[in-house]
PDB file of N, CA and C in Angstrom:
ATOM      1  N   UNK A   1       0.844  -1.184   0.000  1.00  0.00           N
ATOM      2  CA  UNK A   1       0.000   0.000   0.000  1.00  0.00           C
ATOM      3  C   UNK A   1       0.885   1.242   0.000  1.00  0.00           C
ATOM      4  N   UNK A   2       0.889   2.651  -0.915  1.00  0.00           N
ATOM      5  CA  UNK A   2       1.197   3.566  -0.968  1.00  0.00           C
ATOM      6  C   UNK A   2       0.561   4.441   0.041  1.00  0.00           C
ATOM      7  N   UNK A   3       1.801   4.816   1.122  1.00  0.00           N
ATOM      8  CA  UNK A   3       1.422   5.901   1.706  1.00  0.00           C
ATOM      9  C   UNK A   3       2.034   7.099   1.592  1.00  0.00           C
ATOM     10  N   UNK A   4       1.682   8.377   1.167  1.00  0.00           N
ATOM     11  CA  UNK A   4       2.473   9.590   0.836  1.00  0.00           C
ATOM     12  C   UNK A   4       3.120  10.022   2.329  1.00  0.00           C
ATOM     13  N   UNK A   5       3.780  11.244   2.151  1.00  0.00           N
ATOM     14  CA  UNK A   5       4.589  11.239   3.427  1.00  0.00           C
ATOM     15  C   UNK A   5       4.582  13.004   3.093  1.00  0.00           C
ATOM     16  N   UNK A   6       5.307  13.913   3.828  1.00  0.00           N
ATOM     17  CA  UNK A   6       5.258  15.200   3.898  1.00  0.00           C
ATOM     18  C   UNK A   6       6.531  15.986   3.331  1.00  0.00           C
ATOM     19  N   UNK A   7       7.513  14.387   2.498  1.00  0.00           N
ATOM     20  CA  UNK A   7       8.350  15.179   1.576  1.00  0.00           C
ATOM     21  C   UNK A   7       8.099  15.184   0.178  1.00  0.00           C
ATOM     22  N   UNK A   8       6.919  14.200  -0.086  1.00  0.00           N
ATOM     23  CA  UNK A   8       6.869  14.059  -1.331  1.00  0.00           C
ATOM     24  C   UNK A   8       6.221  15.349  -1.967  1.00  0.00           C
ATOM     25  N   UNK A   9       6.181  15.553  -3.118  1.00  0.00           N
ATOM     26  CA  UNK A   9       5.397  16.408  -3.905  1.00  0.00           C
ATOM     27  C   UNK A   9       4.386  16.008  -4.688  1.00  0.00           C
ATOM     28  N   UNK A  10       2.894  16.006  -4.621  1.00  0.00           N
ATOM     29  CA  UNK A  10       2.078  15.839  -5.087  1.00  0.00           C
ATOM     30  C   UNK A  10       2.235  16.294  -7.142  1.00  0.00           C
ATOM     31  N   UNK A  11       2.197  17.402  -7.067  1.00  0.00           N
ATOM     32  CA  UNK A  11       2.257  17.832  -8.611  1.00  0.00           C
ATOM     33  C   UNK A  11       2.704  18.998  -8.989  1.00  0.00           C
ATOM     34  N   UNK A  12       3.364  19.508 -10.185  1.00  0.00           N
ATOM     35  CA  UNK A  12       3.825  20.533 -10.605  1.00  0.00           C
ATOM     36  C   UNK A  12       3.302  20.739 -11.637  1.00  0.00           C
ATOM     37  N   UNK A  13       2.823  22.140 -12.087  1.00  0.00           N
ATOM     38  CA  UNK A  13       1.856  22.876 -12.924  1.00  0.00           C
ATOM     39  C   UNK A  13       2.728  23.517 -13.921  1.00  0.00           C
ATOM     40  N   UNK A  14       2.675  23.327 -15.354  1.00  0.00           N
ATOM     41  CA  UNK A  14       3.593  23.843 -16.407  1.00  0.00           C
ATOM     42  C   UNK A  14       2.178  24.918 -16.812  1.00  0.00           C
ATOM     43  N   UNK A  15       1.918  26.359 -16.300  1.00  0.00           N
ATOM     44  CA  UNK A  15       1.396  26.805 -17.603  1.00  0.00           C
ATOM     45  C   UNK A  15       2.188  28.267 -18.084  1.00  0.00           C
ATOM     46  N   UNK A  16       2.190  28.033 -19.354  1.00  0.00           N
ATOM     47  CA  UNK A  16       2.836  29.165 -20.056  1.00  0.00           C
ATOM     48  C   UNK A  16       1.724  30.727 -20.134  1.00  0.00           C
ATOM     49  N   UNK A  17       2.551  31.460 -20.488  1.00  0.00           N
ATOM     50  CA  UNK A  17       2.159  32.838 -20.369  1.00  0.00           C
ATOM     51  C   UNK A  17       1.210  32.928 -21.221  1.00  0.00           C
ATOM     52  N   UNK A  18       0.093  34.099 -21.505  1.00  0.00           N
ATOM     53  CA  UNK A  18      -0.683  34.150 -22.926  1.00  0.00           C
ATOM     54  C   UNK A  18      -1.149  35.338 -22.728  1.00  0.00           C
ATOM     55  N   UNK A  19      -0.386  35.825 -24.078  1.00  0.00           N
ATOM     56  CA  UNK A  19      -1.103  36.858 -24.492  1.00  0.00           C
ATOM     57  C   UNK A  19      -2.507  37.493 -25.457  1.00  0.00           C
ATOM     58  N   UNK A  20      -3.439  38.448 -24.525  1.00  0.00           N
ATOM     59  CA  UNK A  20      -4.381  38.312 -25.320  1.00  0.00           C
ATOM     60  C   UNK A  20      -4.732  39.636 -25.787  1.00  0.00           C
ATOM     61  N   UNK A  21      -4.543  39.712 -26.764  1.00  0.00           N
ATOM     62  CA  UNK A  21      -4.691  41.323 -27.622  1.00  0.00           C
ATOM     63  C   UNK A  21      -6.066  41.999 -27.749  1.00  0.00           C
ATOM     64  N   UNK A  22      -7.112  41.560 -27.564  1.00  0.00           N
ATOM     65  CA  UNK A  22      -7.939  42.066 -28.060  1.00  0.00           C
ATOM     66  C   UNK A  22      -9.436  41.436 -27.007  1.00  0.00           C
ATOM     67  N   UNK A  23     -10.451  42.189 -26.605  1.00  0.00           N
ATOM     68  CA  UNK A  23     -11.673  41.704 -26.095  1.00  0.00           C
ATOM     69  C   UNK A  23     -12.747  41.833 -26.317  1.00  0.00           C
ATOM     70  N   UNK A  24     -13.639  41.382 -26.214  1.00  0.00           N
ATOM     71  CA  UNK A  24     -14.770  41.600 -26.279  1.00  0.00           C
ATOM     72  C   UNK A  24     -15.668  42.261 -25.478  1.00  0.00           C
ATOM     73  N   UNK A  25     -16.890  43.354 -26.031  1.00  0.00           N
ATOM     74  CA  UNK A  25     -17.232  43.774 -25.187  1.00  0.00           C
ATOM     75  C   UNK A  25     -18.221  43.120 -23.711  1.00  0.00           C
ATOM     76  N   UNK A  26     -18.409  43.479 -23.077  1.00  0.00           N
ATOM     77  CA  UNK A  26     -19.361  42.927 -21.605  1.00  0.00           C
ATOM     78  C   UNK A  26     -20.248  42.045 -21.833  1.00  0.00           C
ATOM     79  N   UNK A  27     -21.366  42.636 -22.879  1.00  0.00           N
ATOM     80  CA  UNK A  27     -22.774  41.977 -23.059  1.00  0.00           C
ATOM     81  C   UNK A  27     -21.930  40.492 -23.821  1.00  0.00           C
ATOM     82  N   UNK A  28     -21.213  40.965 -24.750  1.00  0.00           N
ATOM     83  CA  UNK A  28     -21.108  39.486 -25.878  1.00  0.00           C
ATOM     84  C   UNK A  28     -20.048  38.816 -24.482  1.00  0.00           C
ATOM     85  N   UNK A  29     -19.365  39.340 -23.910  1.00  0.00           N
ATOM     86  CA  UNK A  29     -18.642  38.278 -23.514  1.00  0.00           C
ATOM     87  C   UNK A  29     -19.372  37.074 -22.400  1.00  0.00           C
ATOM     88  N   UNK A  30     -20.564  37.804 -22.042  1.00  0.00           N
ATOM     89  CA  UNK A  30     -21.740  37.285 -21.254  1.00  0.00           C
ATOM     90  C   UNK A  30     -21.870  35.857 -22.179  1.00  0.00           C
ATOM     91  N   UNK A  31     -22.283  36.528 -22.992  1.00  0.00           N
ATOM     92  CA  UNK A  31     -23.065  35.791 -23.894  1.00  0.00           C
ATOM     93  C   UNK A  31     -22.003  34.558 -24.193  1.00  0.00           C
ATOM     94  N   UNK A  32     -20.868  34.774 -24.320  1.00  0.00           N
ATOM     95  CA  UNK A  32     -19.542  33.469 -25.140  1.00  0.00           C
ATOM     96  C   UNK A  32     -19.140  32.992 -23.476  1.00  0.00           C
ATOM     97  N   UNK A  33     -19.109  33.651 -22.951  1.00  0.00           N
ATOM     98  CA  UNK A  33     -18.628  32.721 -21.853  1.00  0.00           C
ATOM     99  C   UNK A  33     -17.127  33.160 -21.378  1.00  0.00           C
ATOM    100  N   UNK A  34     -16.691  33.734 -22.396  1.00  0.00           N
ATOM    101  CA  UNK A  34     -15.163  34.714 -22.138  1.00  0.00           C
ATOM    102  C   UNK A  34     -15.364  36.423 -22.556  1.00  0.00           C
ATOM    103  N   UNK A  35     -14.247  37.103 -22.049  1.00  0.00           N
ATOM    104  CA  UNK A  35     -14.422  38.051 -23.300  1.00  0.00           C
ATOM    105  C   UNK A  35     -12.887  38.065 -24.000  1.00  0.00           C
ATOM    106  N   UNK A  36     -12.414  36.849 -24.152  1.00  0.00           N
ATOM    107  CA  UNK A  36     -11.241  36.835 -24.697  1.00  0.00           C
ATOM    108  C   UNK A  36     -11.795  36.244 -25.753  1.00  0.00           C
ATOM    109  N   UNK A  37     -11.761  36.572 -27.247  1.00  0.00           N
ATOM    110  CA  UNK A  37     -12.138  36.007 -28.768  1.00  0.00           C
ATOM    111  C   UNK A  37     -10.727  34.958 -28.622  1.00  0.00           C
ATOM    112  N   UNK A  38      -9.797  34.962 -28.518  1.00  0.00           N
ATOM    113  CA  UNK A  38      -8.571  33.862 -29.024  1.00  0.00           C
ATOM    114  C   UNK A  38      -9.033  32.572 -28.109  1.00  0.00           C
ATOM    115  N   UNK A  39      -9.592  32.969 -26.678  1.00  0.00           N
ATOM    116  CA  UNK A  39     -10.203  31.586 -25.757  1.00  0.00           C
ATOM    117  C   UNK A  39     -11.925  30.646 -26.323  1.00  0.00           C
ATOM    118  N   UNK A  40     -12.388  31.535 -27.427  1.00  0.00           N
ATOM    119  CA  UNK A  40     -13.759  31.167 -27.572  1.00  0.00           C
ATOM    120  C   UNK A  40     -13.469  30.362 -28.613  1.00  0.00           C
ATOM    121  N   UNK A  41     -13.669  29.110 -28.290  1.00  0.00           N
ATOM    122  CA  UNK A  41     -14.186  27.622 -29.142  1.00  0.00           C
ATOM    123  C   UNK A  41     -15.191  27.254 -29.147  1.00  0.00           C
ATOM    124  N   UNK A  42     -16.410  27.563 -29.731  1.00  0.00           N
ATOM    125  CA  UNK A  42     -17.469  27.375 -29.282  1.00  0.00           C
ATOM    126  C   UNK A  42     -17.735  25.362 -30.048  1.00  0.00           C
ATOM    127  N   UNK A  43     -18.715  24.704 -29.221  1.00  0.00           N
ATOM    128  CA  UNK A  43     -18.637  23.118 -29.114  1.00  0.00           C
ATOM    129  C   UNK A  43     -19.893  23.599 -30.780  1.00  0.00           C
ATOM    130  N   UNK A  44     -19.417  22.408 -31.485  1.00  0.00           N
ATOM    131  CA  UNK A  44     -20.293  22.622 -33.012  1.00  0.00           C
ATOM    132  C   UNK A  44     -20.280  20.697 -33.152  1.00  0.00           C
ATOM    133  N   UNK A  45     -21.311  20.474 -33.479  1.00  0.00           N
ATOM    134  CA  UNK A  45     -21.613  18.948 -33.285  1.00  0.00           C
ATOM    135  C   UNK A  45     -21.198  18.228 -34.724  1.00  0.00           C
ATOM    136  N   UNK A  46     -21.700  17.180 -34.924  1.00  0.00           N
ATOM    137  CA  UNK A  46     -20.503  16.480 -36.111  1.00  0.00           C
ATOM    138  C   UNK A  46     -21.632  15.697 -36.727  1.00  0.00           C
ATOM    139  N   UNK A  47     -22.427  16.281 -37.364  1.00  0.00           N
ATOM    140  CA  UNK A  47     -23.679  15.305 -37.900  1.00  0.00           C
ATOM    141  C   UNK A  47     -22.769  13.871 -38.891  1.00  0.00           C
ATOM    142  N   UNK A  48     -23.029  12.520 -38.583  1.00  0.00           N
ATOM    143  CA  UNK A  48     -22.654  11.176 -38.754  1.00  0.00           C
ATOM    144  C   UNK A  48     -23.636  10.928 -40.182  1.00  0.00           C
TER     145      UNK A  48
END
């Protein structure tokens, strides 16, 4: 059985910097869910 102990390290987080140039205004960003346009992927389904 694994028991952790109080030297180990659970996990280390790689995130890189990002730059975002440009936003959207208040209402639309309501609306997308960001107001960053470079973060908005919006989910589009895959008719089979």
């Amino acid at each position: 059985m694994f028991t952790p102990n109080d030297q180990m390290r659970l996990a280390r987080a790689y995130v890189p910097f990002q730059i975002f140039s440009q936003r959207l205004n208040p209402m639309e960003g309501l609306m997308k869910g960001t107001i960053f346009p470079e973060l908005y992927f919006p989910y589009r389904r895959h008719h089979k």
